[in-house]
N, C-alpha and C. Protein backbone atom coordinates (compact mmCIF):
# COMPACT_ATOMS: atom_id res chain seq x y z
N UNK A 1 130.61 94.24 100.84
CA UNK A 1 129.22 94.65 100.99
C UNK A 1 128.76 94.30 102.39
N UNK A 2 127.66 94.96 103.37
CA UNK A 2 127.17 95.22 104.14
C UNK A 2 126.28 93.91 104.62
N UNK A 3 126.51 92.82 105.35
CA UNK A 3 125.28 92.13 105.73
C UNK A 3 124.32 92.49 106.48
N UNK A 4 122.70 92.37 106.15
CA UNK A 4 121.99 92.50 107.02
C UNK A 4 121.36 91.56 107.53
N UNK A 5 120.52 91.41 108.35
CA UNK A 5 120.00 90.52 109.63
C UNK A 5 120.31 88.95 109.17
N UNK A 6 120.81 88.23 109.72
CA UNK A 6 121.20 86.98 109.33
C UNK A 6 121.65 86.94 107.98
N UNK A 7 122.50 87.43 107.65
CA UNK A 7 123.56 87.55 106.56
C UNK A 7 122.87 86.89 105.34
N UNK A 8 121.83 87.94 105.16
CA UNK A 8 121.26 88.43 104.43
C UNK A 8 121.24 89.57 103.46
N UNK A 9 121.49 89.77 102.41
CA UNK A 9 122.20 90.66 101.34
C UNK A 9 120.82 91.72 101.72
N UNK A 10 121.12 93.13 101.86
CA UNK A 10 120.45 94.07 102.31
C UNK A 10 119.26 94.50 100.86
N UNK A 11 119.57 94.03 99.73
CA UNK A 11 118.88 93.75 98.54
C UNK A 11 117.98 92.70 98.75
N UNK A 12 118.26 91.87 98.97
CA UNK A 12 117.36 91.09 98.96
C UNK A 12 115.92 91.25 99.94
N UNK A 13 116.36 91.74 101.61
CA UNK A 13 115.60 92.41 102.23
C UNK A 13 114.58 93.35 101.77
N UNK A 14 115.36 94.29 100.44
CA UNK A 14 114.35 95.29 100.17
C UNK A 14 113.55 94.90 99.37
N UNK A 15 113.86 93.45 98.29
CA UNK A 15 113.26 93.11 97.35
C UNK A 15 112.23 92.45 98.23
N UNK A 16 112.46 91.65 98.60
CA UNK A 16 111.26 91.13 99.79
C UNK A 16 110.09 91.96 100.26
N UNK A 17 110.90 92.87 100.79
CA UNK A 17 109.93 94.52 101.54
C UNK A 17 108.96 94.83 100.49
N UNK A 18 109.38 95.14 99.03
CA UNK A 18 108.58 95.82 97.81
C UNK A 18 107.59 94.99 97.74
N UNK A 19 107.89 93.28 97.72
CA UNK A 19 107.58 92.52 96.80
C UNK A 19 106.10 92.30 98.06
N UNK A 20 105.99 92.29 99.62
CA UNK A 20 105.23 92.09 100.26
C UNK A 20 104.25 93.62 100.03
N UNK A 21 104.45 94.45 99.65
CA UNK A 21 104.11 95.70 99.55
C UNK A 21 102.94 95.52 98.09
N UNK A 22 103.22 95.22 97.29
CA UNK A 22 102.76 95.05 96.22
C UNK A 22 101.86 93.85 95.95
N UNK A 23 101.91 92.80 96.96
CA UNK A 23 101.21 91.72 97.28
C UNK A 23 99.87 92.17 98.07
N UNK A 24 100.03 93.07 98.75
CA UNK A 24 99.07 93.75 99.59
C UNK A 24 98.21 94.52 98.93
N UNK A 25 98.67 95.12 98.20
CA UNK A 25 98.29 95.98 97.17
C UNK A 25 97.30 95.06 96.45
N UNK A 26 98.03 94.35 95.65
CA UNK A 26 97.28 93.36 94.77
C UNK A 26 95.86 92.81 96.21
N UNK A 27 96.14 92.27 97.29
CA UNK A 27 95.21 91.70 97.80
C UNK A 27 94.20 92.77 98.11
N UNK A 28 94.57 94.07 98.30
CA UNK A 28 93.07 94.73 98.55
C UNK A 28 92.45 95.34 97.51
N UNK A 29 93.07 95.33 96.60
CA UNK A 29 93.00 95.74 95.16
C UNK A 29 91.83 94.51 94.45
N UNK A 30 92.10 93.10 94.89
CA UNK A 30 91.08 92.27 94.59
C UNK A 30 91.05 91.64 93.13
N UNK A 31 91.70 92.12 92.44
CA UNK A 31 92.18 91.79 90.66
C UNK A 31 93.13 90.94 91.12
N UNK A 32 92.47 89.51 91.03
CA UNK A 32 93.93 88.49 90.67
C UNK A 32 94.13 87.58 89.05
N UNK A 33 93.42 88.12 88.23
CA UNK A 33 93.02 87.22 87.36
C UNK A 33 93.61 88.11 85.58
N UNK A 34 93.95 87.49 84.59
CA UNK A 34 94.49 88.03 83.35
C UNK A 34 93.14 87.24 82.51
N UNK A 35 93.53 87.26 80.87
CA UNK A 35 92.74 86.89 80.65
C UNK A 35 92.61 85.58 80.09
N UNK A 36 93.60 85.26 80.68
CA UNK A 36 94.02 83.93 80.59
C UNK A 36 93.92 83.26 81.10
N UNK A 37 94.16 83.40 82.88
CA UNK A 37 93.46 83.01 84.31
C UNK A 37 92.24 82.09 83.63
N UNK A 38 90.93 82.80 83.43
CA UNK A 38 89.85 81.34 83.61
C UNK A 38 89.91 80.18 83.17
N UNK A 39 90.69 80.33 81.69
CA UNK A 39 91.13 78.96 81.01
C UNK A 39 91.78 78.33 81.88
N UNK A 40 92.72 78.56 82.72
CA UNK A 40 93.74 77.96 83.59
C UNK A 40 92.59 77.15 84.50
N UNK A 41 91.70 78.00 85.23
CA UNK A 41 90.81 77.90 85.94
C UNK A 41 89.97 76.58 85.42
N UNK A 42 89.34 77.03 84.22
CA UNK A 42 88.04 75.83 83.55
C UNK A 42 89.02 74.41 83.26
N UNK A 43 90.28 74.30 82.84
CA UNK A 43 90.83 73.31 82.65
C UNK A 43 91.21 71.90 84.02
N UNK A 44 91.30 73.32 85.12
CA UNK A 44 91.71 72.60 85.92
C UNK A 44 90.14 71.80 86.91
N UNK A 45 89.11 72.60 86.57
CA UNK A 45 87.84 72.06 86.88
C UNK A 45 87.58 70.68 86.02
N UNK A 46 88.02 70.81 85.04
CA UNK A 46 87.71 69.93 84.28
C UNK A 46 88.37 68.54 84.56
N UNK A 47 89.90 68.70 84.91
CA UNK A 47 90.80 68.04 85.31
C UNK A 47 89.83 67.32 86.44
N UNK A 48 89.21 68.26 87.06
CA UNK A 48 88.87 67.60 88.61
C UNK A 48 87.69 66.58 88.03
N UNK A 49 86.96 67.14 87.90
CA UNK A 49 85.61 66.52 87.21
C UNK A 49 85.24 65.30 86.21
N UNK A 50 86.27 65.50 85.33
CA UNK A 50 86.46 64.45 84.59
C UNK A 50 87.53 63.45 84.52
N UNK A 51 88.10 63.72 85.03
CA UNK A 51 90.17 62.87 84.98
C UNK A 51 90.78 63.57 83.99
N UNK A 52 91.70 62.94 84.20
CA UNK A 52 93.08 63.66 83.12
C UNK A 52 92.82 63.24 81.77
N UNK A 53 92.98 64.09 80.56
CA UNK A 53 92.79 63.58 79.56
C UNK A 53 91.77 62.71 78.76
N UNK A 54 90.55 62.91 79.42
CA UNK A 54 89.09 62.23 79.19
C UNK A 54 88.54 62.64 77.94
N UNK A 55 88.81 63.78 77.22
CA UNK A 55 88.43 64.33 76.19
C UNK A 55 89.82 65.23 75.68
N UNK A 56 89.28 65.48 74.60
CA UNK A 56 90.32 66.61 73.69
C UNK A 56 89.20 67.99 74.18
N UNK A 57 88.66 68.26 74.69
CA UNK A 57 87.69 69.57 74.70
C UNK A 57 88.66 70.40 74.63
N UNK A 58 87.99 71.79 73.99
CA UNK A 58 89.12 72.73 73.23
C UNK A 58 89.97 73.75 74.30
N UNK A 59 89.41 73.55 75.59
CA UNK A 59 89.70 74.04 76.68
C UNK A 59 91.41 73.41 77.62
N UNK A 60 91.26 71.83 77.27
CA UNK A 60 92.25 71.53 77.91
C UNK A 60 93.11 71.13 76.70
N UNK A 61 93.22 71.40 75.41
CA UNK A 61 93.75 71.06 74.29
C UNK A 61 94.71 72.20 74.31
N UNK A 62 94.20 73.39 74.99
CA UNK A 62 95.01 74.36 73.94
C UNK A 62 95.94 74.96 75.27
N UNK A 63 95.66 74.47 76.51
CA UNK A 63 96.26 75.03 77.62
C UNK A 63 97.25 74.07 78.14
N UNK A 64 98.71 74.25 78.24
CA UNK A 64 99.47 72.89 78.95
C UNK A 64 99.09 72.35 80.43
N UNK A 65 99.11 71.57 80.74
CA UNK A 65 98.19 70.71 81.74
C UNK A 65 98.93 71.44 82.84
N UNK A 66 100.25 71.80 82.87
CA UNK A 66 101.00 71.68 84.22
C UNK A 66 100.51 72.59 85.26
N UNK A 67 99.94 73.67 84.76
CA UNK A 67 99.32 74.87 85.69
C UNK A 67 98.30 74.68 86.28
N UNK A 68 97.49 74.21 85.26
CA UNK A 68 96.06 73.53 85.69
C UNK A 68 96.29 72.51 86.82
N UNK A 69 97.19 71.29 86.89
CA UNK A 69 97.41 70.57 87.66
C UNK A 69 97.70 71.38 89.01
N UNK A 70 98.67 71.85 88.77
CA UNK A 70 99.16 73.40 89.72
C UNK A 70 97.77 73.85 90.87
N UNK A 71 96.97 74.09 89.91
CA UNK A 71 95.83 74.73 90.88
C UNK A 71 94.72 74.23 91.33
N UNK A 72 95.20 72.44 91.15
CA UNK A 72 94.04 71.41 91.33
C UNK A 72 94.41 71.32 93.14
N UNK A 73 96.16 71.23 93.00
CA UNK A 73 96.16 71.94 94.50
C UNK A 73 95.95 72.70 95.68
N UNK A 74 94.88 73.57 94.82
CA UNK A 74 94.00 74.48 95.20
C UNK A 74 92.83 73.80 95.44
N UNK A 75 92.06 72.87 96.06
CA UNK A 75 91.00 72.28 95.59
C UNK A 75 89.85 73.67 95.98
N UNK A 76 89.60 74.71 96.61
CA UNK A 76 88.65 75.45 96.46
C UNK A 76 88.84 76.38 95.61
N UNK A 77 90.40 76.32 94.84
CA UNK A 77 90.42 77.71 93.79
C UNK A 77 90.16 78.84 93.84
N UNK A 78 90.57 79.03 95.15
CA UNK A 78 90.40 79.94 95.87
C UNK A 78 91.42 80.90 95.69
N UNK A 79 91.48 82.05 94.97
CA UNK A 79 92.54 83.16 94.38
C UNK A 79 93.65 83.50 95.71
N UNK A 80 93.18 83.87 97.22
CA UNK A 80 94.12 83.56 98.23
C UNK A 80 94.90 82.74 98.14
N UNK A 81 94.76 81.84 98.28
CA UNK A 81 95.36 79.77 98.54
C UNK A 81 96.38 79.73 97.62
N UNK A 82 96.12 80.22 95.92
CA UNK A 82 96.70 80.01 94.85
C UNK A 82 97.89 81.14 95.01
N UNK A 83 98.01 82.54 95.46
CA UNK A 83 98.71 83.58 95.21
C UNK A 83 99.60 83.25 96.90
N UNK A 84 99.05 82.64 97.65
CA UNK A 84 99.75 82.27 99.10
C UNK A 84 100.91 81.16 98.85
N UNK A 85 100.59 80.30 98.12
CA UNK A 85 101.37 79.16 97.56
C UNK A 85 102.38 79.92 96.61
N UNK A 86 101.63 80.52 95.67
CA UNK A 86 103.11 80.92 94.47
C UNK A 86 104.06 81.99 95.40
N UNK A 87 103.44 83.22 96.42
CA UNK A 87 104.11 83.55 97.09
C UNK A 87 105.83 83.21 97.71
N UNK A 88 104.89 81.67 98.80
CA UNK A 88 106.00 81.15 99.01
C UNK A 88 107.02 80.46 98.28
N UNK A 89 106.66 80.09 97.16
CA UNK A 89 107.57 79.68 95.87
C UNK A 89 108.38 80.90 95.50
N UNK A 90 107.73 82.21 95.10
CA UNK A 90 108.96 83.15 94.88
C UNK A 90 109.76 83.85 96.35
N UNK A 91 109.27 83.47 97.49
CA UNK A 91 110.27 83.73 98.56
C UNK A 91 111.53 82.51 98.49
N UNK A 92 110.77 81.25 98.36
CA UNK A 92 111.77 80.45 98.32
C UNK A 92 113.17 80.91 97.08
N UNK A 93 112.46 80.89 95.93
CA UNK A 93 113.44 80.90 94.88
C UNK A 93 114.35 82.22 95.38
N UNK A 94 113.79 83.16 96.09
CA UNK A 94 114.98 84.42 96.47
C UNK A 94 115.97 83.32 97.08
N UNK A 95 115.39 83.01 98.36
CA UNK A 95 116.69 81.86 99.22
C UNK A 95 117.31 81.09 98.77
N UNK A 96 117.02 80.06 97.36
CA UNK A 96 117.99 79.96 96.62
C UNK A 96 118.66 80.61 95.94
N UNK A 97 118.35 81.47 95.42
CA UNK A 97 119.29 82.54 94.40
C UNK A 97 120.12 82.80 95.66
N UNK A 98 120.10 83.12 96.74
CA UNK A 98 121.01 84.07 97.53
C UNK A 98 121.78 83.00 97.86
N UNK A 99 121.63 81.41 98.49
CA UNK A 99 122.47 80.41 98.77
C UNK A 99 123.20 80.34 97.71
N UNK A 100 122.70 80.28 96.75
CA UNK A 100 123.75 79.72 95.36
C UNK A 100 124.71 80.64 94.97
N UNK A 101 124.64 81.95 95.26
CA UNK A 101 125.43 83.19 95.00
C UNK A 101 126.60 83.32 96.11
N UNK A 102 126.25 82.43 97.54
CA UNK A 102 126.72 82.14 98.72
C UNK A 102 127.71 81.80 98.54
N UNK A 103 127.50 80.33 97.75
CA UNK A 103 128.12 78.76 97.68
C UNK A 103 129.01 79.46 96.96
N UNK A 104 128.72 79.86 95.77
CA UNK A 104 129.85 79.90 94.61
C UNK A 104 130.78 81.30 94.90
N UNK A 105 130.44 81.85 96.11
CA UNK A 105 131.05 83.12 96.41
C UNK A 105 131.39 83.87 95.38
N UNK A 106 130.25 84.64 94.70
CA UNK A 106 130.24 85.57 93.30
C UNK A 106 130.11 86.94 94.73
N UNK A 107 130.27 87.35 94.56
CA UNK A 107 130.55 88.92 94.83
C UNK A 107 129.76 89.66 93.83
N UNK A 108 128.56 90.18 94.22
CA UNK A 108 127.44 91.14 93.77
C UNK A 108 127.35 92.42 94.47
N UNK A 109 127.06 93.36 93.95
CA UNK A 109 126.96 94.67 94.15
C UNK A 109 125.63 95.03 94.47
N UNK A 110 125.28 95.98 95.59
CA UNK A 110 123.80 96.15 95.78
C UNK A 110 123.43 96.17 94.55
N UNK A 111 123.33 97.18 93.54
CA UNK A 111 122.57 97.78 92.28
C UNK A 111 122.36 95.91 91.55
N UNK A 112 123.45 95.22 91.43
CA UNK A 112 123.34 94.14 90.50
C UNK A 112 122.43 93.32 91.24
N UNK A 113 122.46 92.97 92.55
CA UNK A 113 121.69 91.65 92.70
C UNK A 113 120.24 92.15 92.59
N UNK A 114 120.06 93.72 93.04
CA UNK A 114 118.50 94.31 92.90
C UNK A 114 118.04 93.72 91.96
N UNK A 115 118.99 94.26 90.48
CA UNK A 115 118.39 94.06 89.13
C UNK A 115 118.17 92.58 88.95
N UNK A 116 118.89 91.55 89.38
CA UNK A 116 118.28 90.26 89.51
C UNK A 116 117.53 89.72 89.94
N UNK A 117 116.89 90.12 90.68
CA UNK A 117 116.17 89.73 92.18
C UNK A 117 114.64 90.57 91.78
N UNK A 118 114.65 91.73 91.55
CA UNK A 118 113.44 92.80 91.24
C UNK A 118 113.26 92.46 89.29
N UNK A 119 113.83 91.16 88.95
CA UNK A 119 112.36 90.68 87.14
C UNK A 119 111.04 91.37 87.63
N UNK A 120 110.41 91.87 86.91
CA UNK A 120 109.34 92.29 86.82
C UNK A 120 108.08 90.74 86.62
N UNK A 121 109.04 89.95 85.47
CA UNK A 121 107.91 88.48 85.44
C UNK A 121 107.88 87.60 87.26
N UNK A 122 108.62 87.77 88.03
CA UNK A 122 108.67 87.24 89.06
C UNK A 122 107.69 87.66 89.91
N UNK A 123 107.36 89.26 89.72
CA UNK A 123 106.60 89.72 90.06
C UNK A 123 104.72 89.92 89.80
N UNK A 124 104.54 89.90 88.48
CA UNK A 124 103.71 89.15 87.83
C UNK A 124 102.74 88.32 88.03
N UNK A 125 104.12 87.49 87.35
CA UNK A 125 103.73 85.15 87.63
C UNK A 125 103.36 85.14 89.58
N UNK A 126 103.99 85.69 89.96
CA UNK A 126 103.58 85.32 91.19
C UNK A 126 102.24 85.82 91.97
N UNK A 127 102.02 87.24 91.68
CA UNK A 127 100.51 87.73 91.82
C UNK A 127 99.27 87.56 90.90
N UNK A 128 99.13 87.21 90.23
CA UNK A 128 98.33 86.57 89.42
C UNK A 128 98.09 85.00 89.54
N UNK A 129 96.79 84.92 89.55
CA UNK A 129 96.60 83.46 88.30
C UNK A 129 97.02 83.57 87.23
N UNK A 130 97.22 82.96 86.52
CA UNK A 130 97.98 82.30 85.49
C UNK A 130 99.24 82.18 84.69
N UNK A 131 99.61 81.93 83.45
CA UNK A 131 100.75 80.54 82.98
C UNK A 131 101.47 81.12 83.53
């Protein structure tokens, strides 16, 4: 198979290409939120506001803390900040998938690593708020 620019699997390049394409999209598009998002959102206010675990309120009872914590890192919760961060988390996880495919010298086929690389949940989880 064909390397491209810093021996870089030419799939992965394009998955990248789509994936910034559709990020853009999403950003002028202005919808970052499901309907699940605010809970994520109110829990993690709550988190801020009150401490961890201060109450059972039915808000942080029914949502797992870890996301919420997630976006306390956000301290303005600011839908940019939050989708800029998971961003670079799913660029990163490409650069591992492609090192680890490196290391163990598996031999992938354009069509196969696409289909690995282009999950639709990767795509998703990463433009959106929430779980």
């Amino acid at each position: 198979m064909k390397k491209a620019i810093n021996n870089i699997p030419l799939a992965l390049l394009l998955i990248f290409a789509f994936y910034v394409l559709l990020l853009l999209l999403r950003i002028s598009n202005g919808n970052f939120y499901l309907v699940d998002s605010l809970e994520y959102l109110e829990a993690a206010k709550h988190f801020l506001n009150h401490g961890f675990f201060t109450d059972l309120s039915p808000i942080v009872s029914k949502r797992l803390f870890v996301y919420p914590l997630f976006l306390l890192l956000s301290i303005t919760f600011n839908p940019y900040v939050i989708l800029l961060f998971q961003a670079v988390l799913l660029y990163f996880s490409f650069f591992i998938f492609y090192k680890i495919i490196e290391h163990h010298k598996v031999k992938l086929n354009f069509i196969a690593t696409s289909f690995i690389i282009a999950t639709p949940s990767l795509f998703i989880y990463s433009q959106l708020v929430m779980s």
